[in-house]
N, C-alpha and C. Protein backbone atom coordinates (compact mmCIF):
# COMPACT_ATOMS: atom_id res chain seq x y z
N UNK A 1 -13.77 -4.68 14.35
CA UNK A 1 -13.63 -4.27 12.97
C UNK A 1 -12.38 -4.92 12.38
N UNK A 2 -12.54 -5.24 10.92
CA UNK A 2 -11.18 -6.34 10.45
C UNK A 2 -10.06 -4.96 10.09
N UNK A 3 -9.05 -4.94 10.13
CA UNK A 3 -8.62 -4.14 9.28
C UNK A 3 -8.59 -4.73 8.24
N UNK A 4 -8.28 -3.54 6.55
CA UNK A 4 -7.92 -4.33 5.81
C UNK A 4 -5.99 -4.54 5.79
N UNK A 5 -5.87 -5.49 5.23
CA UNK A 5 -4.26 -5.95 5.32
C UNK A 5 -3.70 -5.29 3.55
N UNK A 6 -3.01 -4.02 3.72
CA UNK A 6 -2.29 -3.55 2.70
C UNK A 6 -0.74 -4.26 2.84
N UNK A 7 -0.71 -4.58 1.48
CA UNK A 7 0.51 -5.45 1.26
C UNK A 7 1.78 -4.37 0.37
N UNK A 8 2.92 -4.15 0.87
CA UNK A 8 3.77 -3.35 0.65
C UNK A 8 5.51 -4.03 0.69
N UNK A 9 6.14 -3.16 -0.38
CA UNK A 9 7.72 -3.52 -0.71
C UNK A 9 8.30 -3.17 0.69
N UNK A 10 8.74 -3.94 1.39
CA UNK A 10 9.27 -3.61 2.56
C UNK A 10 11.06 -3.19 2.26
N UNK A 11 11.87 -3.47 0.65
CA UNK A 11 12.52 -3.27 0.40
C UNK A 11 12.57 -2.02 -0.15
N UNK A 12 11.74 -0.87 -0.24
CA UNK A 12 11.32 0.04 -0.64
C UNK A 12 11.58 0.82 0.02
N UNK A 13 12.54 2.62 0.23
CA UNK A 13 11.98 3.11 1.06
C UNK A 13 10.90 3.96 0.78
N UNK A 14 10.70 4.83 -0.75
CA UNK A 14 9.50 5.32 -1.42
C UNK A 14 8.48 4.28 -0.86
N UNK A 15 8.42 3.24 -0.88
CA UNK A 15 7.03 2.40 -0.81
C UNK A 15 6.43 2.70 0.73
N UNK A 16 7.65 2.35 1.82
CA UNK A 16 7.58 2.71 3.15
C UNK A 16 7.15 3.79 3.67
N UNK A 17 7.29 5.33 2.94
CA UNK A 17 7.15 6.44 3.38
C UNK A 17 5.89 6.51 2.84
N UNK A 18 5.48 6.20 1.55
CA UNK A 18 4.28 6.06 1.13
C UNK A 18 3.20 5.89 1.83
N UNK A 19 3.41 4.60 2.37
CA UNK A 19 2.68 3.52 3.45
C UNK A 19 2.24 4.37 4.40
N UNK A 20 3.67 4.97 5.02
CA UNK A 20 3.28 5.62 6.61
C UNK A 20 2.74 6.89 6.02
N UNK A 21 2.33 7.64 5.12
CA UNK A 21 1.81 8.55 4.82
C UNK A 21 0.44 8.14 5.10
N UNK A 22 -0.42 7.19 3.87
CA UNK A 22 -1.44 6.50 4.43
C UNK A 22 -1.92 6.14 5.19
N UNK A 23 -0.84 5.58 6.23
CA UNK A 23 -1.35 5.05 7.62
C UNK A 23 -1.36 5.74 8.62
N UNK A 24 -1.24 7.20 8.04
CA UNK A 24 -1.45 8.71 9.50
C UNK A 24 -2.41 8.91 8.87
N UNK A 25 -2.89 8.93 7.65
CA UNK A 25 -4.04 9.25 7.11
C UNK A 25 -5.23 8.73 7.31
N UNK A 26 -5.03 7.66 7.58
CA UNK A 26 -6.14 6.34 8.34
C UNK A 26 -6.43 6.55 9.54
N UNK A 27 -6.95 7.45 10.39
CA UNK A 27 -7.09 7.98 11.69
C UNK A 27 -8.06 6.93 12.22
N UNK A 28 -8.97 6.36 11.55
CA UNK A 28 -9.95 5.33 12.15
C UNK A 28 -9.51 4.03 12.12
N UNK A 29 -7.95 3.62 11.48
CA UNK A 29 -7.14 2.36 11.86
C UNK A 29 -7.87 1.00 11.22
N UNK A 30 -8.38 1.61 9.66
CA UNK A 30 -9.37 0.33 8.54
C UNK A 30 -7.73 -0.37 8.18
N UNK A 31 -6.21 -0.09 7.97
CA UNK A 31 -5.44 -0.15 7.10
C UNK A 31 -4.61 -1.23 8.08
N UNK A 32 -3.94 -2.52 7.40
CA UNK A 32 -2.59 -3.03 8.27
C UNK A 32 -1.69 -3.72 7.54
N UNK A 33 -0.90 -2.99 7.78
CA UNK A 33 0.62 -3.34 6.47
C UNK A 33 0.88 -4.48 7.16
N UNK A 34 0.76 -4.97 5.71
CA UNK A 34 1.65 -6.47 5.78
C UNK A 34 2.56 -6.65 4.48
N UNK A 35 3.86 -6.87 5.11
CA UNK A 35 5.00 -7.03 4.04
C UNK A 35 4.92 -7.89 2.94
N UNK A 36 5.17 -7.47 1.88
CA UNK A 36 5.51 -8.68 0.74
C UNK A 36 6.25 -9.70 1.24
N UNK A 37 6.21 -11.18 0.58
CA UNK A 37 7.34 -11.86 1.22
C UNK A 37 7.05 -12.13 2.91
N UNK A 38 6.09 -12.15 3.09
CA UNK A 38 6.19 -12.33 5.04
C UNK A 38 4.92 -13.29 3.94
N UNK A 39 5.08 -14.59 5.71
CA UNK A 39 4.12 -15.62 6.02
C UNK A 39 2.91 -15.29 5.46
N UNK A 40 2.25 -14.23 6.18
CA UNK A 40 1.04 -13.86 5.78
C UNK A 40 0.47 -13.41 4.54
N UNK A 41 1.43 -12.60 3.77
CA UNK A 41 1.21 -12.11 2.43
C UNK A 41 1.37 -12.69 1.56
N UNK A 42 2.30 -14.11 1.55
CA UNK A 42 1.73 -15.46 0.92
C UNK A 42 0.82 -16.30 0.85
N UNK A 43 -0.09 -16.32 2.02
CA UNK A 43 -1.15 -16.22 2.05
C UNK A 43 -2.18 -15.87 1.85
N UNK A 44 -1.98 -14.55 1.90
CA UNK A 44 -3.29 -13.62 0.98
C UNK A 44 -3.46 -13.73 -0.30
N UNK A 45 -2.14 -13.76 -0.65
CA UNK A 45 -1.97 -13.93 -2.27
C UNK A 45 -1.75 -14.98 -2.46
N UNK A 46 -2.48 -16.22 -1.86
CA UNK A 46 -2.03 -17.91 -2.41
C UNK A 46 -2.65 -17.42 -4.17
N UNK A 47 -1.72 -18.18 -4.95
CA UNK A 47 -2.34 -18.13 -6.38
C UNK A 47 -1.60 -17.57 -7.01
N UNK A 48 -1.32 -16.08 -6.51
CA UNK A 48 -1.08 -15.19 -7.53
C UNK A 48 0.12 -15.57 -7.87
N UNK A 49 0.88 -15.59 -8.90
CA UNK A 49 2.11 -15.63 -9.20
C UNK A 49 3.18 -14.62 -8.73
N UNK A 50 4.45 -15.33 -8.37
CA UNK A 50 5.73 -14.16 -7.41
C UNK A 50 5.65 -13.50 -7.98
N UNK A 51 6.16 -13.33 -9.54
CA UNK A 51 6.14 -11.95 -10.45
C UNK A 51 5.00 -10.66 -9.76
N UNK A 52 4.10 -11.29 -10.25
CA UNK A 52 2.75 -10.19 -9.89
C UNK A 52 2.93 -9.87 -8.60
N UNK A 53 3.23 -10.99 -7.31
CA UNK A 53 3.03 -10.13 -6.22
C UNK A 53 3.96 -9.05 -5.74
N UNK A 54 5.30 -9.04 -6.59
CA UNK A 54 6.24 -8.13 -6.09
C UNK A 54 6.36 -6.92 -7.29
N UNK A 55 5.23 -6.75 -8.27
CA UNK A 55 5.32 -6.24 -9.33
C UNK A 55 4.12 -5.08 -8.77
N UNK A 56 3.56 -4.74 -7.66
CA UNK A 56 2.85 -3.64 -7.06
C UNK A 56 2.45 -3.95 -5.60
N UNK A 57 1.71 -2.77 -4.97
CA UNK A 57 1.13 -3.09 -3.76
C UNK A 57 -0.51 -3.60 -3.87
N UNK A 58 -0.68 -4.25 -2.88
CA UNK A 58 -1.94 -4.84 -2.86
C UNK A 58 -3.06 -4.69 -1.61
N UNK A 59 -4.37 -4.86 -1.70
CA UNK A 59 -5.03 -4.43 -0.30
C UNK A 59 -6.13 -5.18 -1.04
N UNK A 60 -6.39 -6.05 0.43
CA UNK A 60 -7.32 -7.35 0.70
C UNK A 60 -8.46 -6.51 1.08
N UNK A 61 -9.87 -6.77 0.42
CA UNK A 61 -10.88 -6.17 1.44
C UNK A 61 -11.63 -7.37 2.29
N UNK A 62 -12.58 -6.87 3.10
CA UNK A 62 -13.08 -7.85 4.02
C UNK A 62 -13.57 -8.83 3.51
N UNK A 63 -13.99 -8.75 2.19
CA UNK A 63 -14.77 -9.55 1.55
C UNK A 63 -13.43 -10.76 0.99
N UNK A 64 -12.49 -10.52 0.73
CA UNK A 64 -11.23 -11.73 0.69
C UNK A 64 -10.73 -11.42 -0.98
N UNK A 65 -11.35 -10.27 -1.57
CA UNK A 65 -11.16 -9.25 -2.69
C UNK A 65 -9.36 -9.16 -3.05
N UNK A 66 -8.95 -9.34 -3.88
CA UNK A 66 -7.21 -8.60 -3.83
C UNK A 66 -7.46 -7.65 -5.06
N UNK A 67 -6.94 -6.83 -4.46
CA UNK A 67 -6.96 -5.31 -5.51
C UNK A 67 -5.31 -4.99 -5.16
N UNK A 68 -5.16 -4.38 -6.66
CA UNK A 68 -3.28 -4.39 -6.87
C UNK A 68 -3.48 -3.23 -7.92
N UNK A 69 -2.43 -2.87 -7.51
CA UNK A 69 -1.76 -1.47 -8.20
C UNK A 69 -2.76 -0.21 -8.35
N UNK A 70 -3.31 0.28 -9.47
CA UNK A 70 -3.79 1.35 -9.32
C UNK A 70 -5.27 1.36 -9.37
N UNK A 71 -5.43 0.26 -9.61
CA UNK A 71 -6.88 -0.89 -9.48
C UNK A 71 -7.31 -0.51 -7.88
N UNK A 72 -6.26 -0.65 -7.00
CA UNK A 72 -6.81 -0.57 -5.64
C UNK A 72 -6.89 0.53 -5.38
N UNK A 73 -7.04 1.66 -5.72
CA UNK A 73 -7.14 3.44 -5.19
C UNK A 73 -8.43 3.52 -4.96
N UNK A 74 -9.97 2.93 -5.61
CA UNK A 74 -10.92 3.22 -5.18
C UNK A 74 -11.16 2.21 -3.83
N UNK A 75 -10.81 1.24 -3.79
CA UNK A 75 -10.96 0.08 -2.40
C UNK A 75 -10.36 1.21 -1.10
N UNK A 76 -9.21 1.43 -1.62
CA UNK A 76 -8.43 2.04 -0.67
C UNK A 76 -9.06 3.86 -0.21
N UNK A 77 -9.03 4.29 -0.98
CA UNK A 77 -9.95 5.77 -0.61
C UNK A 77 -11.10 5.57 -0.07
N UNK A 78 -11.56 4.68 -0.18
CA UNK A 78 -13.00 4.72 0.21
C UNK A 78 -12.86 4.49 1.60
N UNK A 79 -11.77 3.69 2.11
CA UNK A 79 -11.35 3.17 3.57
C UNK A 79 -10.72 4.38 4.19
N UNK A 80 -10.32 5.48 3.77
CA UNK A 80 -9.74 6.53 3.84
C UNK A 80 -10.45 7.70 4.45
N UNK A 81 -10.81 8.83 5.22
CA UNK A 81 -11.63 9.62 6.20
C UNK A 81 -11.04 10.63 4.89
N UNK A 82 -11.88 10.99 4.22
CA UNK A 82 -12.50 12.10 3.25
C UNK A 82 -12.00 12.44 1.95
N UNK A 83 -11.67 11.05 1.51
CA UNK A 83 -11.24 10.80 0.48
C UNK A 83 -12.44 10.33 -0.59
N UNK A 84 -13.55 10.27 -0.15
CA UNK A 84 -14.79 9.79 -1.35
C UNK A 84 -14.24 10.01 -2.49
N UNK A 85 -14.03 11.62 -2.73
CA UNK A 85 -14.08 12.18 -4.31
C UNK A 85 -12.68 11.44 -4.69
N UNK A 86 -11.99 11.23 -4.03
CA UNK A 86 -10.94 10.55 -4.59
C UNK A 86 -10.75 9.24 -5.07
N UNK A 87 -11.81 8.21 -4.28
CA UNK A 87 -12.28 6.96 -4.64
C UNK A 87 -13.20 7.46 -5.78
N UNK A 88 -13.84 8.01 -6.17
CA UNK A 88 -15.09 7.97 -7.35
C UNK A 88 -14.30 8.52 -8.43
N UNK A 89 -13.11 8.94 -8.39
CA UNK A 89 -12.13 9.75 -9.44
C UNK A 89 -11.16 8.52 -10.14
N UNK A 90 -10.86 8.01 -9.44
CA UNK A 90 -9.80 6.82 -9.47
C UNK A 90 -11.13 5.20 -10.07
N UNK A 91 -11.76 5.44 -9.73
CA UNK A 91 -12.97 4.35 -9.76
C UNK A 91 -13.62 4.91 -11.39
N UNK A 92 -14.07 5.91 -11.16
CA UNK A 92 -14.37 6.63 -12.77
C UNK A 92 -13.03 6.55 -13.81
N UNK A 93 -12.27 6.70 -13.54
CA UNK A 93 -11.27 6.58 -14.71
C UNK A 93 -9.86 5.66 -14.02
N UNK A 94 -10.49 4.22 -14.10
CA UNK A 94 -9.51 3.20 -13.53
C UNK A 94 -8.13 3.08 -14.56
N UNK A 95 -8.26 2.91 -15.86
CA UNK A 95 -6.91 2.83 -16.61
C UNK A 95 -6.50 4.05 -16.40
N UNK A 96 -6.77 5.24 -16.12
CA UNK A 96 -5.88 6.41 -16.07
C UNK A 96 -5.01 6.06 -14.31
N UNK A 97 -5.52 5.90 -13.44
CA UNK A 97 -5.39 5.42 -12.81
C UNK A 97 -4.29 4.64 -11.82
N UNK A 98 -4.42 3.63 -12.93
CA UNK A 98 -3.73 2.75 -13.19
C UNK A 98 -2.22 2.76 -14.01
N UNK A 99 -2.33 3.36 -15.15
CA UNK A 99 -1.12 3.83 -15.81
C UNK A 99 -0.39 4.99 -14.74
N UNK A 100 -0.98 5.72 -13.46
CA UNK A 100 -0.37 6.82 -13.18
C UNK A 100 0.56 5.76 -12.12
N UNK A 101 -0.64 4.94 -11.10
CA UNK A 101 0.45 4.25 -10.62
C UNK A 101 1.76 3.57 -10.53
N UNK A 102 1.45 3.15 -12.26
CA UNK A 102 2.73 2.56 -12.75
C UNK A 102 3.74 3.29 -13.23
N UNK A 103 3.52 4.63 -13.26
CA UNK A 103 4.63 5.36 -13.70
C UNK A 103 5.28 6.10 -12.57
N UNK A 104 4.94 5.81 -11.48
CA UNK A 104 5.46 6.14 -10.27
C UNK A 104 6.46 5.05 -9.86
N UNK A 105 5.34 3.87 -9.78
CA UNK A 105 5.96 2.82 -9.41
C UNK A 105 7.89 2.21 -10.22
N UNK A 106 8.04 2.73 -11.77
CA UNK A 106 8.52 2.51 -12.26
C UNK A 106 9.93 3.58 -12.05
N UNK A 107 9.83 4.81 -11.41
CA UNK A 107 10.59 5.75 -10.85
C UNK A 107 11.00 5.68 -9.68
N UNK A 108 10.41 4.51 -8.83
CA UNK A 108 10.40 4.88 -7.38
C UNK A 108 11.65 5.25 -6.78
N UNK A 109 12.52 4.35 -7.49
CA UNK A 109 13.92 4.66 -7.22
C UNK A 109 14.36 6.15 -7.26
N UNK A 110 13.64 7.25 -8.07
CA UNK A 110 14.04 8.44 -8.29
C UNK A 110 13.91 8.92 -7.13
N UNK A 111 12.54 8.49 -6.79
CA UNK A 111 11.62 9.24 -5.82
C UNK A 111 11.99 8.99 -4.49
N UNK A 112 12.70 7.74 -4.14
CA UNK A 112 13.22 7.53 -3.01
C UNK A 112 14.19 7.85 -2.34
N UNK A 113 15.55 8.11 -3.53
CA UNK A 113 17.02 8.22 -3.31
C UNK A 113 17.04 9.44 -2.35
N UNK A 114 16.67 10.66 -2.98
CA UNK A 114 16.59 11.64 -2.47
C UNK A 114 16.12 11.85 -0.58
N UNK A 115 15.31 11.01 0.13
CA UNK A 115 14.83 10.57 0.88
C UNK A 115 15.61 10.90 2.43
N UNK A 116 15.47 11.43 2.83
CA UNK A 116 16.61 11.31 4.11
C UNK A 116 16.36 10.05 5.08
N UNK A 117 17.12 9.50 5.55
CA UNK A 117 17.21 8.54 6.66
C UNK A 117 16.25 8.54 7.75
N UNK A 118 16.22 9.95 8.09
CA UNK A 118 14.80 10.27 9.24
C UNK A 118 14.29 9.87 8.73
N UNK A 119 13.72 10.26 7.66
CA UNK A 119 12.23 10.27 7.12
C UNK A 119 11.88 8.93 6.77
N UNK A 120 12.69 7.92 6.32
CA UNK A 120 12.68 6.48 6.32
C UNK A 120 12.44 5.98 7.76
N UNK A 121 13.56 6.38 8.87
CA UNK A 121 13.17 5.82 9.98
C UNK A 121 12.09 6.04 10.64
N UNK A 122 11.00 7.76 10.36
CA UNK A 122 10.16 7.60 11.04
C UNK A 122 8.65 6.66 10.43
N UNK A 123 9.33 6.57 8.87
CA UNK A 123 8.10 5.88 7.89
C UNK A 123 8.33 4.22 8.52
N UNK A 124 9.27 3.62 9.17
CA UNK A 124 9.10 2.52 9.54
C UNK A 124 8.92 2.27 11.09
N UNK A 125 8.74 3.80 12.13
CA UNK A 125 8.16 3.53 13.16
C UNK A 125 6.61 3.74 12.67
N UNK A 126 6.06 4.24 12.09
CA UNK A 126 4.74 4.69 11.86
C UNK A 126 3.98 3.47 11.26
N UNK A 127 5.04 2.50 10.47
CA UNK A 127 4.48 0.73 10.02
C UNK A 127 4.32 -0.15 11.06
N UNK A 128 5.47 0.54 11.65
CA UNK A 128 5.46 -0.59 13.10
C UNK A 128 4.71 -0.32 14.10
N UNK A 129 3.95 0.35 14.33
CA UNK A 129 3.05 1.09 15.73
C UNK A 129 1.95 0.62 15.02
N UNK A 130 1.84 0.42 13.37
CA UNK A 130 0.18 0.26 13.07
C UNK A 130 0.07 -1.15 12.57
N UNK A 131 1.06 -2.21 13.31
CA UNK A 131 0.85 -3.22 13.50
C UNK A 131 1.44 -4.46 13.01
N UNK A 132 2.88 -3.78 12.19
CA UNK A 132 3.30 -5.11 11.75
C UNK A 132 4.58 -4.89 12.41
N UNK A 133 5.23 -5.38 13.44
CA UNK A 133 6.53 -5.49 13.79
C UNK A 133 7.98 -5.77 12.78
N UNK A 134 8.90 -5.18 13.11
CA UNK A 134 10.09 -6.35 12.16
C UNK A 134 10.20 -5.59 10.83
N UNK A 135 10.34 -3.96 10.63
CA UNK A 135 10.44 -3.19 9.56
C UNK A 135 11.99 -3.42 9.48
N UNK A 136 12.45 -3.14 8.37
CA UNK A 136 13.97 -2.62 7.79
C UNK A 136 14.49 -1.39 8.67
């Protein structure tokens, strides 16, 4: 089975804890972080312009698909163990969606500061066990 390759701010720690939230949530192991800025995620995203690729997260489907920002919640739920209604919610009302992502995304800093150090360190053993070595 391919995983798909979710592309994430590795300068982030909101983005990181995020991630490893998702990726305990992924019990059937569809998900594999790959850093912005690494070899590979230049790759995925040949084309896209730097701006855009460091301007959200992104997730490749098998099909060679790039879905970014809040655009990708139905790709991504659906890869997700019992998240349907959550893919058909996000998929039914994509600009709502989409604007919610970005208003997160645009706080993250709020959302992160607060953050304790554990909880960063265990959000970057939980990246690193699900397959990308070489976290912050």
């Amino acid at each position: 089975m391919m995983r798909a390759p979710i592309l994430y701010d590795p300068d982030c720690g909101f983005c990181r804890v995020s991630l490893a939230v998702l990726l305990r949530w992924d019990r059937h192991g569809r998900l594999r972080p790959v850093p912005l800025g690494s070899e590979e995620a230049d790759s995925l995203l040949d084309g896209m312009p730097e701006e855009e690729r460091m301007a959200s997260w992104h997730l490749v489907t098998t099909d060679g698909g790039v879905h970014s920002a809040g655009h990708a919640f139905p790709e991504l739920f659906r890869l997700l163990p019992g998240a349907t209604p959550l893919a058909r919610l996000s998929a039914r009302f994509p600009r709502a969606s989409d604007r919610g992502y970005r208003w997160v995304a645009e706080h993250r800093s709020l959302f992160g500061r607060p953050l304790p150090d554990a909880v960063r360190r265990w959000a970057d053993g939980v990246i690193s066990e699900s397959g990308h070595p070489g976290q912050p």
